[in-house]
C-alpha atoms as a PDB file:
ATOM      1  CA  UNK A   1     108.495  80.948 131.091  1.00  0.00           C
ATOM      2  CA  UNK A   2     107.844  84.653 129.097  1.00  0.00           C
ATOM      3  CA  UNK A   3     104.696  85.820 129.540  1.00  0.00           C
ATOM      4  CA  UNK A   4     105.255  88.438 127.045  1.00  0.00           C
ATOM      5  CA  UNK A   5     106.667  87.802 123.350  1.00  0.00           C
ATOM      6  CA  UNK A   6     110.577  87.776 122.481  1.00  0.00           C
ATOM      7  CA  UNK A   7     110.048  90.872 120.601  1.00  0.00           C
ATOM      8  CA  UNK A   8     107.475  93.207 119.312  1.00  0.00           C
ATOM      9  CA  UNK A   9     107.646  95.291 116.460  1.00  0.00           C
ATOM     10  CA  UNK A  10     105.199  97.822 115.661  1.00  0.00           C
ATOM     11  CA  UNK A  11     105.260  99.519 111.938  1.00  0.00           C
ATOM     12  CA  UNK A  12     103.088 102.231 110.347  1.00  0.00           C
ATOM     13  CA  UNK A  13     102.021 101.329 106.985  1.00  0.00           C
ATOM     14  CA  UNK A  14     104.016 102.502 103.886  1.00  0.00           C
ATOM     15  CA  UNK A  15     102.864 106.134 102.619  1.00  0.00           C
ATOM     16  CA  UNK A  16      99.439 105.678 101.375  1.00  0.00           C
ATOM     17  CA  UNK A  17      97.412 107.437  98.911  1.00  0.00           C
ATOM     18  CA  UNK A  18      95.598 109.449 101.456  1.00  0.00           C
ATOM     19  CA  UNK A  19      98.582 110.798 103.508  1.00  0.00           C
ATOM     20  CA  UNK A  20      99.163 111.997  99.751  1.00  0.00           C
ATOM     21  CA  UNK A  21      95.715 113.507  99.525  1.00  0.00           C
ATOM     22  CA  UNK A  22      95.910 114.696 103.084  1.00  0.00           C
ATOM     23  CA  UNK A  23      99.339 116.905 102.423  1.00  0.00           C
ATOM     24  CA  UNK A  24      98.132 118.219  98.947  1.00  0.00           C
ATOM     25  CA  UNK A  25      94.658 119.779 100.461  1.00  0.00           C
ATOM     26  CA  UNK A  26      96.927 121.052 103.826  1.00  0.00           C
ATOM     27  CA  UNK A  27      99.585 122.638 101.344  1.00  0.00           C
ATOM     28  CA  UNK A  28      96.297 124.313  99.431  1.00  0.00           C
ATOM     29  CA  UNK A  29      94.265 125.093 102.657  1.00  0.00           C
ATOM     30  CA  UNK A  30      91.464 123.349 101.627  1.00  0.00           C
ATOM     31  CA  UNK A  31      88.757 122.385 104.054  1.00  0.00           C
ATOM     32  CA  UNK A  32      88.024 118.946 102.598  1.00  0.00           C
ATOM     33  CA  UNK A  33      90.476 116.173 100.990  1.00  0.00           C
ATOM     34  CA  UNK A  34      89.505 114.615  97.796  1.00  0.00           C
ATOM     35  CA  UNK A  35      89.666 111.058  98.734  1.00  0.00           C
ATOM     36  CA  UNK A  36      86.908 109.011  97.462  1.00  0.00           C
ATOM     37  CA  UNK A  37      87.650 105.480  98.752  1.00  0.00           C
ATOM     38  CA  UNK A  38      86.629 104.635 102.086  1.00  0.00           C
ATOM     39  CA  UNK A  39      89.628 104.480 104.779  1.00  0.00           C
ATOM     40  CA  UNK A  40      89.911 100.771 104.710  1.00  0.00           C
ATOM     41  CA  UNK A  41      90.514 101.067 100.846  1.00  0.00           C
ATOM     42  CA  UNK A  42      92.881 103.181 100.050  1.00  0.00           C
ATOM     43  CA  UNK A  43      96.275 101.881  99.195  1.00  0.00           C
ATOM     44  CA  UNK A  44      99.936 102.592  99.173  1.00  0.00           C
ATOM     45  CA  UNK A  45     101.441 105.231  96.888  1.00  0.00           C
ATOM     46  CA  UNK A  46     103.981 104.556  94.795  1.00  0.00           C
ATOM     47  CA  UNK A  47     106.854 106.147  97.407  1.00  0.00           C
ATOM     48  CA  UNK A  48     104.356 103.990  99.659  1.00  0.00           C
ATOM     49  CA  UNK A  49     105.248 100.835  97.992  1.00  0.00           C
ATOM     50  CA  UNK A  50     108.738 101.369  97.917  1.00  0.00           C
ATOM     51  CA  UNK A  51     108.427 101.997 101.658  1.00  0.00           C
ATOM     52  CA  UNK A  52     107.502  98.411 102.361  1.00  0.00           C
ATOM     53  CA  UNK A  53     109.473  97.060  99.708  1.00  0.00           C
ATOM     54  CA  UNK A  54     112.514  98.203 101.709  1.00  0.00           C
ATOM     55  CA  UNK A  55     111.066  97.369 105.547  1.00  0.00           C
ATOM     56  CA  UNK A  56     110.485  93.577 103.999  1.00  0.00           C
ATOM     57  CA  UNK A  57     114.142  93.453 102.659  1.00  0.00           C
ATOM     58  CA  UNK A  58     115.283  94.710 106.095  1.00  0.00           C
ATOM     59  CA  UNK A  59     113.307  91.789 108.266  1.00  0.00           C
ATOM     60  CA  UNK A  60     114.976  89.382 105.699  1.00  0.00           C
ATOM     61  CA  UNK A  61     118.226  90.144 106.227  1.00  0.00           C
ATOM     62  CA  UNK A  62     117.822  89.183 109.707  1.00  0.00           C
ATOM     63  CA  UNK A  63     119.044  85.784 111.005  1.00  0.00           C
ATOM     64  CA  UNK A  64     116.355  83.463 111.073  1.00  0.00           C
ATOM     65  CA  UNK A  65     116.060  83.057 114.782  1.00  0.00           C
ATOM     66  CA  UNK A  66     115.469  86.911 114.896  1.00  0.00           C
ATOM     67  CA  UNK A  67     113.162  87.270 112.382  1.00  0.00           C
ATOM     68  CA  UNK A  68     109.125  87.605 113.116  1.00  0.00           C
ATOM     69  CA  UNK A  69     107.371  84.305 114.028  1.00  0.00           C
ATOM     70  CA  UNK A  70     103.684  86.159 113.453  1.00  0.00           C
ATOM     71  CA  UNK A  71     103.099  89.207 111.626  1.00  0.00           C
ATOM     72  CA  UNK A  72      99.637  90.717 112.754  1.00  0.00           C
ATOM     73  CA  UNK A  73      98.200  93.168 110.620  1.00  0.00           C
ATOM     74  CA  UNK A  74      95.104  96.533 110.730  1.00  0.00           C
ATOM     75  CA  UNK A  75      92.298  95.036 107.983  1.00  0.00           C
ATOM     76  CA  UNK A  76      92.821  97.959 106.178  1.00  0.00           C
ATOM     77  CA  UNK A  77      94.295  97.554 102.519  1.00  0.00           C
ATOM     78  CA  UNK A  78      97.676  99.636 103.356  1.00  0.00           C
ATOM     79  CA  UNK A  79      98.606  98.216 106.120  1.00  0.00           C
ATOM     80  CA  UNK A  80      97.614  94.867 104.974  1.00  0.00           C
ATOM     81  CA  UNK A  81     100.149  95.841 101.967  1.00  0.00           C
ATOM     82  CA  UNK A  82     102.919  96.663 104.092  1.00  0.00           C
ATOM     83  CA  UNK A  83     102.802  93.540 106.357  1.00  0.00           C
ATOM     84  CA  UNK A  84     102.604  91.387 102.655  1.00  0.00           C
ATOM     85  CA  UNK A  85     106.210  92.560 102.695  1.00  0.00           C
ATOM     86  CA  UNK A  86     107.133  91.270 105.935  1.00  0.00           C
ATOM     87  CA  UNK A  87     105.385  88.329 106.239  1.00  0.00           C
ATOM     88  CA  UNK A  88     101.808  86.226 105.509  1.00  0.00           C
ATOM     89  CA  UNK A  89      99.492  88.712 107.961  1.00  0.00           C
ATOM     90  CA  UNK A  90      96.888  87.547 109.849  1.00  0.00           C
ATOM     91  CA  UNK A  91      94.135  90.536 109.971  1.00  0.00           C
ATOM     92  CA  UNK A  92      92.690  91.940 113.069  1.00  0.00           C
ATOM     93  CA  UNK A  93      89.865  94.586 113.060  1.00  0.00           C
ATOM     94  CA  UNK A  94      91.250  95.522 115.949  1.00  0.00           C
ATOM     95  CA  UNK A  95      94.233  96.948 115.173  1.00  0.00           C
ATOM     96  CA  UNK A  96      92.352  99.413 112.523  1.00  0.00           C
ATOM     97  CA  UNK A  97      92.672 102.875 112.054  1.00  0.00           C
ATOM     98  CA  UNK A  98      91.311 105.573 114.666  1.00  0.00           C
ATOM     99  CA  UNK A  99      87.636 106.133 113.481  1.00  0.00           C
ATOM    100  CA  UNK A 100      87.165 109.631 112.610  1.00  0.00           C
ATOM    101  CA  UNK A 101      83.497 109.703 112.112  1.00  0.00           C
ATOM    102  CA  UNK A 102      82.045 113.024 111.172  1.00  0.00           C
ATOM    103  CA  UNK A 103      85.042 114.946 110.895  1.00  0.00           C
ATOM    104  CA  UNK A 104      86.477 111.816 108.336  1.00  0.00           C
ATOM    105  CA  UNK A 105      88.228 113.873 105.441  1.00  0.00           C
ATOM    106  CA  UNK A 106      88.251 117.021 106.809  1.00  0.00           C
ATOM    107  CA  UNK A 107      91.113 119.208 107.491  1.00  0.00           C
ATOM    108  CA  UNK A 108      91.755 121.322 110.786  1.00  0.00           C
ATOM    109  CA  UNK A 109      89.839 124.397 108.668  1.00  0.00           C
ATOM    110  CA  UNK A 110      87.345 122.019 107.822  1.00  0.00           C
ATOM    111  CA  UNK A 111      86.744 120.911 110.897  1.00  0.00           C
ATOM    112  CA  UNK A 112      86.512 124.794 112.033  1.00  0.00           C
ATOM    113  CA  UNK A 113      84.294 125.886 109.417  1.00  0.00           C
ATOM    114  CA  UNK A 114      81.768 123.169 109.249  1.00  0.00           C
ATOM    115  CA  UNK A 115      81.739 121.601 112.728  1.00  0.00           C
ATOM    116  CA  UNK A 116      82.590 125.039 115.084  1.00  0.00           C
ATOM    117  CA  UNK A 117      81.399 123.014 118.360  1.00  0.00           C
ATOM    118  CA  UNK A 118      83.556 120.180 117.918  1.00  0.00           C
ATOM    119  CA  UNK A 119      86.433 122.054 117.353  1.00  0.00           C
ATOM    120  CA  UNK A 120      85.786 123.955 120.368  1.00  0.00           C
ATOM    121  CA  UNK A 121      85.202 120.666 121.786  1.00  0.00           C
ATOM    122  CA  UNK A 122      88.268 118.885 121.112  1.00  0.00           C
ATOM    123  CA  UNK A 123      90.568 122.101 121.648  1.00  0.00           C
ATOM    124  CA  UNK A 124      89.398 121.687 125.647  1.00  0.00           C
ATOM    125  CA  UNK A 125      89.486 118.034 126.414  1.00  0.00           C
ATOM    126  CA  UNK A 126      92.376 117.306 123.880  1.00  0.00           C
ATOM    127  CA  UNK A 127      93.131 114.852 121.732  1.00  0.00           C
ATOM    128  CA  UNK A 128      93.272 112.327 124.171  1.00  0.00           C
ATOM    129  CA  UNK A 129      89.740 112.090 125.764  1.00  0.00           C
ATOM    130  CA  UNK A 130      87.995 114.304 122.499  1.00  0.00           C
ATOM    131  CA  UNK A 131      85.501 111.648 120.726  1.00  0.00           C
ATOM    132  CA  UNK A 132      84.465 113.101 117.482  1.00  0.00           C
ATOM    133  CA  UNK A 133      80.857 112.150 116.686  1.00  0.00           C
ATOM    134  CA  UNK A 134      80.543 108.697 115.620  1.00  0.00           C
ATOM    135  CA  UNK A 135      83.852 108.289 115.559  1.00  0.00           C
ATOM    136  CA  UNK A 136      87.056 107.300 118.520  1.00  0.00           C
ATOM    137  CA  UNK A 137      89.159 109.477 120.559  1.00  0.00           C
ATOM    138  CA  UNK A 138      92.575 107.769 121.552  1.00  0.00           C
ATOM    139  CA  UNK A 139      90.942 106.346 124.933  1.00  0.00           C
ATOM    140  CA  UNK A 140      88.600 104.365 123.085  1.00  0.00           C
ATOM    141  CA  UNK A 141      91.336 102.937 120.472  1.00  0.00           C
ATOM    142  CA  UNK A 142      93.386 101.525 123.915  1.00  0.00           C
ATOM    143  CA  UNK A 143      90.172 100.458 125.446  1.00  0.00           C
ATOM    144  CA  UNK A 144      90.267  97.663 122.011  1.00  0.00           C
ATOM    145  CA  UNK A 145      94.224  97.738 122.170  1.00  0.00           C
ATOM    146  CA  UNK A 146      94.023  95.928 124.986  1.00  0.00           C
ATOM    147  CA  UNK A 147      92.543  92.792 124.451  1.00  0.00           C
ATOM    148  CA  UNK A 148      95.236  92.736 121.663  1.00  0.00           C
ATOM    149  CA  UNK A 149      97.265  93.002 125.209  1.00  0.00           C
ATOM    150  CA  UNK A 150      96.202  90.262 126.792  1.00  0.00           C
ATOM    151  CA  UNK A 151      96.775  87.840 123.401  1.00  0.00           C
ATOM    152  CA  UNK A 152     100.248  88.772 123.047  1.00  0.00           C
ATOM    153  CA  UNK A 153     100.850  88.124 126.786  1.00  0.00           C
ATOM    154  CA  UNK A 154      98.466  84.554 126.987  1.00  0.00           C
ATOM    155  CA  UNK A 155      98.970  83.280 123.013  1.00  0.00           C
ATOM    156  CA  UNK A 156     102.255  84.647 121.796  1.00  0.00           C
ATOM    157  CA  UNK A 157     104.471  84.386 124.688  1.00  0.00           C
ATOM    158  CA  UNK A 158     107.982  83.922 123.473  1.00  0.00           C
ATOM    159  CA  UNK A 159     107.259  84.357 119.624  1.00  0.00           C
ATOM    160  CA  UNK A 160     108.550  87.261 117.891  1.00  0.00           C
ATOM    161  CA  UNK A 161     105.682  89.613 117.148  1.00  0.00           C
ATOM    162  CA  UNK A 162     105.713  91.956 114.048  1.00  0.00           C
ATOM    163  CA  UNK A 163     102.236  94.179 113.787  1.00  0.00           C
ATOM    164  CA  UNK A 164     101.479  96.575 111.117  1.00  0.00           C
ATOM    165  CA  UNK A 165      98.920  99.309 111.878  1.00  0.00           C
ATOM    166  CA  UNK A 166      98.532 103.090 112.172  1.00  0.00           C
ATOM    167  CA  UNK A 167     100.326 106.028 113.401  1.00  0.00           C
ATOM    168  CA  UNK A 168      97.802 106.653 116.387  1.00  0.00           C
ATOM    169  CA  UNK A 169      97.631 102.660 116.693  1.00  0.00           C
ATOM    170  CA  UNK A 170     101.620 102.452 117.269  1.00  0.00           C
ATOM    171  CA  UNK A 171     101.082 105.446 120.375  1.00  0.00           C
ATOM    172  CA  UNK A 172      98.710 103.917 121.920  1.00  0.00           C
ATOM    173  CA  UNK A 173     100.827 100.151 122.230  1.00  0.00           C
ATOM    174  CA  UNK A 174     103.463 102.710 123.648  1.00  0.00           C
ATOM    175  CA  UNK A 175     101.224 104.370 125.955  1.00  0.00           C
ATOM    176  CA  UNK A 176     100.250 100.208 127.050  1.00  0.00           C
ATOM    177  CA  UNK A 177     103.599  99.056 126.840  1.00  0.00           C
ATOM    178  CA  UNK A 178     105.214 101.705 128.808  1.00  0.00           C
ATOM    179  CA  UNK A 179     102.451 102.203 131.149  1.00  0.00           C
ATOM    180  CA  UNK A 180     102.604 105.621 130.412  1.00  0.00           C
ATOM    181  CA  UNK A 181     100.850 109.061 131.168  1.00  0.00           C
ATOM    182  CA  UNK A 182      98.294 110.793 129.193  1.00  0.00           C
ATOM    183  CA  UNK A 183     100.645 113.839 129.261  1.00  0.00           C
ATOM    184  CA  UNK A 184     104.020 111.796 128.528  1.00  0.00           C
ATOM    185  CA  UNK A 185     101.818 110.155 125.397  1.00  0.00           C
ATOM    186  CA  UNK A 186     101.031 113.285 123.913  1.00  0.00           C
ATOM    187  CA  UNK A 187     104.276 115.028 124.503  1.00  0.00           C
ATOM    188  CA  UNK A 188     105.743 112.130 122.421  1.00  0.00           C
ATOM    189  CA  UNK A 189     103.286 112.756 119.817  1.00  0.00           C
ATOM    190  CA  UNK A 190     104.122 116.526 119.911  1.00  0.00           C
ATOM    191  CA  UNK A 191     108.206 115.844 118.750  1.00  0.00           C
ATOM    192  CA  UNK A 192     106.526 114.471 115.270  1.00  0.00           C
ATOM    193  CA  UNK A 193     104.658 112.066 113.355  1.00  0.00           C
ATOM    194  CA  UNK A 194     105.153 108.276 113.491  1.00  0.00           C
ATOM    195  CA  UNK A 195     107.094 107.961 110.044  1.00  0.00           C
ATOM    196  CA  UNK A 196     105.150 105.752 107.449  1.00  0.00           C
ATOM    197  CA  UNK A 197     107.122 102.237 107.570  1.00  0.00           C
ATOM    198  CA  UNK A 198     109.481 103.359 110.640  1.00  0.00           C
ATOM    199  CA  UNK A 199     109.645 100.599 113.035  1.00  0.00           C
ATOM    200  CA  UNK A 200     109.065 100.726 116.902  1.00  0.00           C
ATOM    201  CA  UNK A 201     111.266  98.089 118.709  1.00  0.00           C
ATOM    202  CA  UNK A 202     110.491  96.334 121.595  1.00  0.00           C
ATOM    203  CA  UNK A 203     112.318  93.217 123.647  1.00  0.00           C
ATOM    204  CA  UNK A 204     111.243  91.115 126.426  1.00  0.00           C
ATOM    205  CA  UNK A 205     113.099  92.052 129.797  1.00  0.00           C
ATOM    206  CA  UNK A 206     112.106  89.685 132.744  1.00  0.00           C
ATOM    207  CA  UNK A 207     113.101  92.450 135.238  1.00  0.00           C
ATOM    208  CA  UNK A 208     111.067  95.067 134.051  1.00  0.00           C
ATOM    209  CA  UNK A 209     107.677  96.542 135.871  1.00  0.00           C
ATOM    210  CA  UNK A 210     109.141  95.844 138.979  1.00  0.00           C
ATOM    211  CA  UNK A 211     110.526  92.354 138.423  1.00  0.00           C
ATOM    212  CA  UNK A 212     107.737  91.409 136.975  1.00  0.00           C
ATOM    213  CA  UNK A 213     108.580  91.350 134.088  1.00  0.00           C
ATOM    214  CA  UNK A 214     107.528  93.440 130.499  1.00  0.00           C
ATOM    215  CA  UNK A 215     108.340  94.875 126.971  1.00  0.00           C
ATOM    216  CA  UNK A 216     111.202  97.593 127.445  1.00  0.00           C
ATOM    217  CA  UNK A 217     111.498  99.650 124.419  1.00  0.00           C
ATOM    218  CA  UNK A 218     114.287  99.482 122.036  1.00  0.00           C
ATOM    219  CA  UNK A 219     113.656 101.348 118.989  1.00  0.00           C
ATOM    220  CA  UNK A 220     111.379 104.575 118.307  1.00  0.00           C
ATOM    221  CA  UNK A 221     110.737 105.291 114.965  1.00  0.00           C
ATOM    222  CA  UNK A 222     113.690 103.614 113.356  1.00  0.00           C
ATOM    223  CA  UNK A 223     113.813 104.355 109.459  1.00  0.00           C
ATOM    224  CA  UNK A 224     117.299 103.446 108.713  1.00  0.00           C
ATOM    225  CA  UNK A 225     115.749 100.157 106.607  1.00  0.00           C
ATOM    226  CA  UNK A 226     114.232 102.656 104.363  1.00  0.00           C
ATOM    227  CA  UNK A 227     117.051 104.826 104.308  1.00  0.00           C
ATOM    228  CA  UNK A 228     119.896 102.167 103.718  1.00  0.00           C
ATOM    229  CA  UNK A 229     117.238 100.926 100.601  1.00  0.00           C
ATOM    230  CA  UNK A 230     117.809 104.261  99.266  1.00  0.00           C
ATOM    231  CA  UNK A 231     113.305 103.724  99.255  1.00  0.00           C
ATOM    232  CA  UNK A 232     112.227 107.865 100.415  1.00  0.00           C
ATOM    233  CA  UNK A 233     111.386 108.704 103.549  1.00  0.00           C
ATOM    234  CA  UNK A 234     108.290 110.727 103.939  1.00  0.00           C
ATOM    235  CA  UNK A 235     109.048 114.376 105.042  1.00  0.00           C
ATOM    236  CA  UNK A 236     107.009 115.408 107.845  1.00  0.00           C
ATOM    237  CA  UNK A 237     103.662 117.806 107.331  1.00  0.00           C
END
């Protein structure tokens, strides 16, 4: 018997309103971005929207023995939207966005300007290990992903898994997944952003890790649902 779902899709949430906000005060230099709904509020744009629309088309044109037998879903309103188009989601807190905590809203110069330390900071351990204050660094987001680990492997073995989270969220099931290397993490994160509704494909292989079976990856950052939908695809920063 699988100890590991069928499948496992992980999905970025459509574009949301504050990856909007986010490119408008990069493109102006500003130190700050005017968002004033907390994280776990803000919503899918419009191009956002259209996103999921398309990614929910997609996983119903797939037979119905392919299709996701759970959709899990980040608690926060975007995401929760996106998944709506897959599926009924079942929310997790863990599967939320990286915490920022005092450097929330703030751009790299903002970051610079206002917290000089912590830039210094996180420019010598990296992004990897760097904790902001009050907030996560990536360690701490895989420290949660991996009770999420453990369910899939115990609770879902043999379904077909479909979770909708964040970009940072999606590396991090990677870096699990794959068993792989702080360095071979971030040098995937270095070729470019997880793109808003792109999919990340996984299937179970009972060979893999050694014969002992895993997820092997299938699909990194698939968009051709979106683009097939004619729905935009949202051009990297």
């Amino acid at each position: 018997m699988a100890s590991w779902p069928h499948s496992v899709w992980l999905v970025r949430h459509g574009e949301s309103a504050g990856n909007v906000a986010r490119d408008a005060a990069l493109k102006a230099n500003l130190a700050r971005i005017d968002l004033a709904q907390r994280d776990v509020d803000v919503p899918l744009s419009a191009r956002g929207e259209q996103q999921a629309a398309a990614l929910g088309r997609w996983f119903a044109a797939l037979p119905v023995a392919e299709r996701p037998t759970l959709v899990l879903s980040s608690p926060y309103a975007r995401a929760l939207q996106t998944a709506a188009a897959v599926g009924a989601p079942v929310a997790d807190e863990r599967l939320r966005e990286k915490e920022f905590g005092s450097l929330d809203l703030l751009t790299k110069r903002g970051i610079e300007e206002t917290f000089p330390q912590e830039a210094a900071s996180r420019a010598k351990l990296g992004k990897f290990y760097y904790r902001p204050p009050s907030g996560e660094s990536w360690c701490d987001v895989i420290h949660r992903l991996r009770s999420v680990l453990g369910e899939l492997q115990h609770t879902y073995a043999g379904e077909r898994v479909a979770i909708v989270a964040h970009q940072v969220v999606v590396l991090c099931f990677r870096y699990l997944f794959e068993q792989l290397t702080e360095a071979q993490i971030l040098a995937i994160d270095r070729e470019g952003d997880v793109a808003n509704c792109s999919i990340t494909a996984y299937g179970y292989d009972p060979n893999a890790i050694g014969g002992r079976g895993g997820l092997v990856l299938q699909r990194y950052n698939f968009v051709a649902p979106l683009e097939a939908a004619g729905a935009p695809v949202t051009a990297k920063p």
